[in-house]
C-alpha atoms as a PDB file:
ATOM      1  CA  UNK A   1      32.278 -55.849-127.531  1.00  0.00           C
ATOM      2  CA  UNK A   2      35.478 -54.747-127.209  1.00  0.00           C
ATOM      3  CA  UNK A   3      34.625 -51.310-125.524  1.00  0.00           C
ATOM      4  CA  UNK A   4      32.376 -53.422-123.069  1.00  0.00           C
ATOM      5  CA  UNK A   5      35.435 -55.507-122.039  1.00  0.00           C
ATOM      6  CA  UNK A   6      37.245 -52.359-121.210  1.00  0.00           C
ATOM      7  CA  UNK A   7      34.779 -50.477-119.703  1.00  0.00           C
ATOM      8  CA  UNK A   8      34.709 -53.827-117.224  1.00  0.00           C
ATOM      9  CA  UNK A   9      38.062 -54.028-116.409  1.00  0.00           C
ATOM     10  CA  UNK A  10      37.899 -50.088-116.138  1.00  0.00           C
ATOM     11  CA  UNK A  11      35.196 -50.478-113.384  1.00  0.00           C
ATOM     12  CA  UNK A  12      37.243 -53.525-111.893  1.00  0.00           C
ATOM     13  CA  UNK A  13      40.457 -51.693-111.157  1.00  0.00           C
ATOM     14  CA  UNK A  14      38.260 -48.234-109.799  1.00  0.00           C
ATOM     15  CA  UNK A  15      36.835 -50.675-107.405  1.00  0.00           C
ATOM     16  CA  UNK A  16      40.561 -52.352-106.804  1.00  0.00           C
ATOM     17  CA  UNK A  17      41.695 -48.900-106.104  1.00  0.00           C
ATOM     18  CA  UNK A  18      38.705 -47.891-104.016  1.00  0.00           C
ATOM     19  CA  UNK A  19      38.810 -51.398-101.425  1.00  0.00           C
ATOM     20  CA  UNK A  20      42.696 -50.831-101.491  1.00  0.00           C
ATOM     21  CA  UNK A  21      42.281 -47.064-100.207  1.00  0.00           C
ATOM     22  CA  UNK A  22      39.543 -48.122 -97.619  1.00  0.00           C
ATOM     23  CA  UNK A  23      41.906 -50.360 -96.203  1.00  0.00           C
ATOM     24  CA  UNK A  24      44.817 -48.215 -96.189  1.00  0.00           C
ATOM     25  CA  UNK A  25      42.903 -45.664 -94.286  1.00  0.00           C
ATOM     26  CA  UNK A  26      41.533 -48.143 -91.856  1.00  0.00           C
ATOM     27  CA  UNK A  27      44.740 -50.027 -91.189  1.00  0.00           C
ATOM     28  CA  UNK A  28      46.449 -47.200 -89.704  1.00  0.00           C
ATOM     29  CA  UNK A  29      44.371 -46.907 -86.859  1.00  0.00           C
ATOM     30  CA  UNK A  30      43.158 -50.633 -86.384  1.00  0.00           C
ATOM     31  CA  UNK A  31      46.979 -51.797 -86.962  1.00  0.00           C
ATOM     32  CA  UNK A  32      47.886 -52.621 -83.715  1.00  0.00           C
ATOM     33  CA  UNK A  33      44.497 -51.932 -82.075  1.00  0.00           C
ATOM     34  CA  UNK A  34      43.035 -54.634 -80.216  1.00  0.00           C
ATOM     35  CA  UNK A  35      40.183 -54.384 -77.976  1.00  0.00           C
ATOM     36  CA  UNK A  36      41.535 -53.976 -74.178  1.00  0.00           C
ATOM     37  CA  UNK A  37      40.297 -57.017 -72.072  1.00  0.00           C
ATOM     38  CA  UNK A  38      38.163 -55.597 -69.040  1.00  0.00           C
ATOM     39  CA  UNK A  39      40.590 -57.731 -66.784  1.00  0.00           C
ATOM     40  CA  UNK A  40      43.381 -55.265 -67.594  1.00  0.00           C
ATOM     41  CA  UNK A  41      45.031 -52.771 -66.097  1.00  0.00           C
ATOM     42  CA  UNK A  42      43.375 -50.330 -63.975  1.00  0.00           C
ATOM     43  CA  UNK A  43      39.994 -50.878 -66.032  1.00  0.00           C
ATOM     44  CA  UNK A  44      40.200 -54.537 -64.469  1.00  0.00           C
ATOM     45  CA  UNK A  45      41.359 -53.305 -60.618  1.00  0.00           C
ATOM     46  CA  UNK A  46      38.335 -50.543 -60.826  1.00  0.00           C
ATOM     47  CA  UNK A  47      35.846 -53.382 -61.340  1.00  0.00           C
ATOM     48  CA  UNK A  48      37.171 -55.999 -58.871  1.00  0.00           C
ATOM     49  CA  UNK A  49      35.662 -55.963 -55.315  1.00  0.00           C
ATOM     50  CA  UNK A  50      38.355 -57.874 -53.883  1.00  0.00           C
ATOM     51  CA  UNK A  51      41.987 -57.447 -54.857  1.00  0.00           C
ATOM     52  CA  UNK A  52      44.736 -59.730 -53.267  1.00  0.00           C
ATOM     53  CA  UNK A  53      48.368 -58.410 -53.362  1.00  0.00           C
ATOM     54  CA  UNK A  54      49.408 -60.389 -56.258  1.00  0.00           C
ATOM     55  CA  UNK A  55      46.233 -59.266 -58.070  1.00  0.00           C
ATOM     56  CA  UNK A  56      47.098 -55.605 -57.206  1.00  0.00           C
ATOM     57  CA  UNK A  57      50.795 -55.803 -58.559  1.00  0.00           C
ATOM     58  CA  UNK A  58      49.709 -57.307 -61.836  1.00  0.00           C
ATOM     59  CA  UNK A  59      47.112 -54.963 -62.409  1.00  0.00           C
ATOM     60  CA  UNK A  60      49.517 -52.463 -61.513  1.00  0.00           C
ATOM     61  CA  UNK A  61      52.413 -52.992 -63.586  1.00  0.00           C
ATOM     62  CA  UNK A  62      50.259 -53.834 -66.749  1.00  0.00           C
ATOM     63  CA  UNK A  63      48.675 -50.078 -66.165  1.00  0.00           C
ATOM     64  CA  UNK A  64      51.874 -49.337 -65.957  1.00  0.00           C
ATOM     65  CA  UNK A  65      52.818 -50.971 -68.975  1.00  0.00           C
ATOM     66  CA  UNK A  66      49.898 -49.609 -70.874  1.00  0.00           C
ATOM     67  CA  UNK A  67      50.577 -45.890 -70.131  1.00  0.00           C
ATOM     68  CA  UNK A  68      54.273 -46.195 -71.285  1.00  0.00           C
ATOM     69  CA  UNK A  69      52.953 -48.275 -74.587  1.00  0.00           C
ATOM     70  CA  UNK A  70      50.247 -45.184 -75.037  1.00  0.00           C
ATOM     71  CA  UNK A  71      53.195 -42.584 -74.550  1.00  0.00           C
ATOM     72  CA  UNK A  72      55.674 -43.947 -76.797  1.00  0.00           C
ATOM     73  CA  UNK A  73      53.093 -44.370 -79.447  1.00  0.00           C
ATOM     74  CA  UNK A  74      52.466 -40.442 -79.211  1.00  0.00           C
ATOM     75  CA  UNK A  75      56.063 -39.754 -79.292  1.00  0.00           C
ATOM     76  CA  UNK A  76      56.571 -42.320 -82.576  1.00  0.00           C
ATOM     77  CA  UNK A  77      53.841 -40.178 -84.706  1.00  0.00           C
ATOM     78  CA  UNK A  78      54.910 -36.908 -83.059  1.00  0.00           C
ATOM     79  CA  UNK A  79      58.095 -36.716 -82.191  1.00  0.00           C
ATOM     80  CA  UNK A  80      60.053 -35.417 -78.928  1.00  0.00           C
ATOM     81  CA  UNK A  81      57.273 -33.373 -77.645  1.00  0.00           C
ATOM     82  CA  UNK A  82      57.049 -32.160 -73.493  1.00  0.00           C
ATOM     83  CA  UNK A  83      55.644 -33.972 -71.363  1.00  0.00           C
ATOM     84  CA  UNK A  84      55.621 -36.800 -73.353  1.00  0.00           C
ATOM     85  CA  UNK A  85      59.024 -37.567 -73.199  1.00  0.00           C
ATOM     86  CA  UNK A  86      59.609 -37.129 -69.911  1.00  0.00           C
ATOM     87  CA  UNK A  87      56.651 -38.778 -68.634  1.00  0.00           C
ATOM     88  CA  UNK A  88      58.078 -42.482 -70.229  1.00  0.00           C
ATOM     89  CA  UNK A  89      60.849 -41.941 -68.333  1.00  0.00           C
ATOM     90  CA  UNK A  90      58.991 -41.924 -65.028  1.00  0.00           C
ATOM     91  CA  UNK A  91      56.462 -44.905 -66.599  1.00  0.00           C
ATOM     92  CA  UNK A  92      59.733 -47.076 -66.475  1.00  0.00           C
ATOM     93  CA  UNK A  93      60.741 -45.762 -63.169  1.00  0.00           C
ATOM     94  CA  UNK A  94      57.253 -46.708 -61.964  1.00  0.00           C
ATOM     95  CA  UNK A  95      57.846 -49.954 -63.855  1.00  0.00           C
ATOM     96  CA  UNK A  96      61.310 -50.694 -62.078  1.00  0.00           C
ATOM     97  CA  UNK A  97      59.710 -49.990 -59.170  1.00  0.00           C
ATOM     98  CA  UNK A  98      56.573 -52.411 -59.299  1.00  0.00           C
ATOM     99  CA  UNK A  99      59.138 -55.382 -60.861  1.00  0.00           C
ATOM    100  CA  UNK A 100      61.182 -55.185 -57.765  1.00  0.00           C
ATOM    101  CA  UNK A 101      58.079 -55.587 -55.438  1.00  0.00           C
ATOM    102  CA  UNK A 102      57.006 -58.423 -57.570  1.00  0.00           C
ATOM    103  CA  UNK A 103      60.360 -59.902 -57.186  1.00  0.00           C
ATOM    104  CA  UNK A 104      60.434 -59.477 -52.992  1.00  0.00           C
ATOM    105  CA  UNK A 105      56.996 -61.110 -53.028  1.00  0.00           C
ATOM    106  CA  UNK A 106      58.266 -63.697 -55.553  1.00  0.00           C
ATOM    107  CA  UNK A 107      55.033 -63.160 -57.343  1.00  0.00           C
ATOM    108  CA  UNK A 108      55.050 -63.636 -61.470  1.00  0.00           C
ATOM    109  CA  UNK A 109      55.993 -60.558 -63.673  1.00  0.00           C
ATOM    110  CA  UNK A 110      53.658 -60.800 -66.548  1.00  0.00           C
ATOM    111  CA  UNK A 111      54.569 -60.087 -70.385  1.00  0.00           C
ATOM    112  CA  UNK A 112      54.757 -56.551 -71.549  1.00  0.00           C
ATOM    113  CA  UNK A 113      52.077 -56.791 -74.416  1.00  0.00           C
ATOM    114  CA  UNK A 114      50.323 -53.706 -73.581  1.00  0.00           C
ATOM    115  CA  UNK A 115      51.602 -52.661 -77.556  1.00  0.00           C
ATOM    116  CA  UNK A 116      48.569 -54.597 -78.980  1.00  0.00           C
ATOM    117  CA  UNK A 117      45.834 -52.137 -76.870  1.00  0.00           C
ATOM    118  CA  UNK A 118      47.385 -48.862 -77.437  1.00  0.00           C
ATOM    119  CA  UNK A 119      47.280 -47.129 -81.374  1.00  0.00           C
ATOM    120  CA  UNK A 120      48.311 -43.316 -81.544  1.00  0.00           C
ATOM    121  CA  UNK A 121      46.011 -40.772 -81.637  1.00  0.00           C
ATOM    122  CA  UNK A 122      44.945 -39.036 -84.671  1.00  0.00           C
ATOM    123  CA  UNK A 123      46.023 -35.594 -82.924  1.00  0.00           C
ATOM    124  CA  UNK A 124      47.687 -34.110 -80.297  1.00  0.00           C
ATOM    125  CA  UNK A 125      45.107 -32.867 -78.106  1.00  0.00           C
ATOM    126  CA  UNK A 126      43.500 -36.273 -78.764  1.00  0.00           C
ATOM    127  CA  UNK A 127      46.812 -37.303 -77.173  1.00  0.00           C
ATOM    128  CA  UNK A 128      46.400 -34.862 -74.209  1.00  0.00           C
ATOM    129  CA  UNK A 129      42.895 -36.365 -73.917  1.00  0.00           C
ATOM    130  CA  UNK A 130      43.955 -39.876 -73.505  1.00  0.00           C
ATOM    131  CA  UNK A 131      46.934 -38.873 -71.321  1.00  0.00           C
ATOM    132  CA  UNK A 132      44.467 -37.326 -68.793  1.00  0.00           C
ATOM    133  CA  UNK A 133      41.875 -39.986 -68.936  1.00  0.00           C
ATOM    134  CA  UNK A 134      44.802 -42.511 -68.403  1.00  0.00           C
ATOM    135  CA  UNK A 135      46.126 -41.028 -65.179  1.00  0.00           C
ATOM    136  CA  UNK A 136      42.905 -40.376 -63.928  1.00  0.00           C
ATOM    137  CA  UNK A 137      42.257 -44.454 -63.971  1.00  0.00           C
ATOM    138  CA  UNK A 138      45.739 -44.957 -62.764  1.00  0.00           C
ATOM    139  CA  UNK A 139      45.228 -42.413 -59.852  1.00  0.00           C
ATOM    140  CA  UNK A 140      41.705 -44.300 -59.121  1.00  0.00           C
ATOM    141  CA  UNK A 141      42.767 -47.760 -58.982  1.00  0.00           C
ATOM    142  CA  UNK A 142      45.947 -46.540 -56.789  1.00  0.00           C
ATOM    143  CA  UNK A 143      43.715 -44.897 -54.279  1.00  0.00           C
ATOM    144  CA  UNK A 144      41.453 -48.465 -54.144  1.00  0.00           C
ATOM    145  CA  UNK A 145      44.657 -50.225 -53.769  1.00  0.00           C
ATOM    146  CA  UNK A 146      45.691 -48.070 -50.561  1.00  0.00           C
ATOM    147  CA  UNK A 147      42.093 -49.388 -49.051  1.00  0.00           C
ATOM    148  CA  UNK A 148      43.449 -53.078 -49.341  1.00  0.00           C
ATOM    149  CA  UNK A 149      43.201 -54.705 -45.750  1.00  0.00           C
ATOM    150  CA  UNK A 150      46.270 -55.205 -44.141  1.00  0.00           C
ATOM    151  CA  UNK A 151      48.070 -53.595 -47.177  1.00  0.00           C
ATOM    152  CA  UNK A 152      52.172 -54.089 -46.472  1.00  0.00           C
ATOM    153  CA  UNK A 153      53.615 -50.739 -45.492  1.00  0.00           C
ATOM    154  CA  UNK A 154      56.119 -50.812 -48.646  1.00  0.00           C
ATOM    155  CA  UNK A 155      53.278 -51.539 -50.798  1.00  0.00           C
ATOM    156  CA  UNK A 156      51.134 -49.005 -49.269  1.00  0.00           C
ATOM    157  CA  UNK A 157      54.453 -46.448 -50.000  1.00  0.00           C
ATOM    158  CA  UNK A 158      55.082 -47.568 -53.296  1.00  0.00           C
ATOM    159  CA  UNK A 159      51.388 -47.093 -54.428  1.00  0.00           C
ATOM    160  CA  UNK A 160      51.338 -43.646 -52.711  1.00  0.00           C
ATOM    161  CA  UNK A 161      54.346 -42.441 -54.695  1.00  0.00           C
ATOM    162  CA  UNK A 162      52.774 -43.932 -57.960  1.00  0.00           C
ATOM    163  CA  UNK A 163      49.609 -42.528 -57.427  1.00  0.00           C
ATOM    164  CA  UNK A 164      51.123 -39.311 -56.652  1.00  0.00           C
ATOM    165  CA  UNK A 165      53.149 -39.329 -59.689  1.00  0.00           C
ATOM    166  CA  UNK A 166      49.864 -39.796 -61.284  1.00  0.00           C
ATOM    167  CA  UNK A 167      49.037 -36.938 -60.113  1.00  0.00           C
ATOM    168  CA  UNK A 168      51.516 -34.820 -61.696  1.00  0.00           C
ATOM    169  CA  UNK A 169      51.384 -36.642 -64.848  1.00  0.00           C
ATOM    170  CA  UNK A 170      47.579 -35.292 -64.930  1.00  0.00           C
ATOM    171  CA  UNK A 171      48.345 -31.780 -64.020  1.00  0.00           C
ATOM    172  CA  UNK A 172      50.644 -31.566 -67.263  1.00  0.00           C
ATOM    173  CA  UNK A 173      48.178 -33.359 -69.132  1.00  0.00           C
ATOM    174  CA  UNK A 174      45.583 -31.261 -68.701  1.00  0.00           C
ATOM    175  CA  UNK A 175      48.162 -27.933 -69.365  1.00  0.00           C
ATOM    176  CA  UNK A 176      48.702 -29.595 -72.597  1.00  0.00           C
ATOM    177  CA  UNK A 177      45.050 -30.050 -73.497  1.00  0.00           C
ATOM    178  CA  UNK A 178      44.303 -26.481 -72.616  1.00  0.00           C
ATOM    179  CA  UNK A 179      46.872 -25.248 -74.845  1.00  0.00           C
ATOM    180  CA  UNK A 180      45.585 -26.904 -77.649  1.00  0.00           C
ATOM    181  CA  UNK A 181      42.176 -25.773 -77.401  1.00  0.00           C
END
């Protein structure tokens, strides 16, 4: 009787050990991980049909906010690695930029929680890979913005330097990925 009680409490603490490791490994990447809402970002300007200004800022500036979020999360696991780096520098430039259009237009500059939709990557090129498919909906939703009827002419400049950026930001994305093929 006495072997059967330990043989129990054996079993019990190999499946302790075995729920506590499944979570461990899980929590890493489902930390900070929540789903992205399909009214975010550039996913949620690519699937409206009609986009006011105010609309177009906001969807703006949280892309904007979700890119520098993604890039700061590679950096954290990673380190200091090019173009990384550099490329949250211009996120807050583009950032800086889009808060003092919302502040001319005296529209609302919502929260920065972009944190909660971005976890880091399990690998670099899975970094590069995110990089490039991030630009490529940030380039996408600029160029839809630029269609906007009657689109203000420092608007129209502002998202034409962005998306441009954008541009560049995908061009050293998609060095990086090659070189880690």
């Amino acid at each position: 009787m006495t072997n059967m009680k330990w043989i129990l409490s054996r079993k019990v603490r190999w499946i302790l050990i075995a729920v506590m490791l499944l979570v461990f490994m899980f929590s890493s990447r489902m930390n900070a991980q929540t789903s992205l809402p399909s009214d975010f970002g550039a996913k949620g300007a690519l699937q409206d049909q009609d986009i006011s200004i105010e609309e177009a800022l906001t969807y703006a500036i949280q892309d904007e906010y979700l890119a520098l979020a993604r890039y700061e999360a590679v950096t954290k696991k990673f380190g200091t690695i090019l173009p990384f780096s550099q490329i949250i520098q211009s996120e807050q430039q583009h950032i800086e930029a889009l808060t003092r259009l919302m502040n001319q237009y005296k529209i609302e500059i919502p929260e920065n929680n972009a944190q909660q939709y971005v976890s880091a990557p399990n690998t670099i090129k899975e970094a590069f890979q995110d990089g490039v498919k991030g630009e490529l909906d940030n380039i996408a939703m600029y160029e839809a913005f630029l269609t906007i009827e009657k689109l203000p002419n420092d608007l129209a400049k502002v998202f034409s330097n962005l998306r441009d950026a954008s541009k560049k930001h995908l061009v050293a994305f998609n060095f990086g990925l090659a070189q880690s093929n």
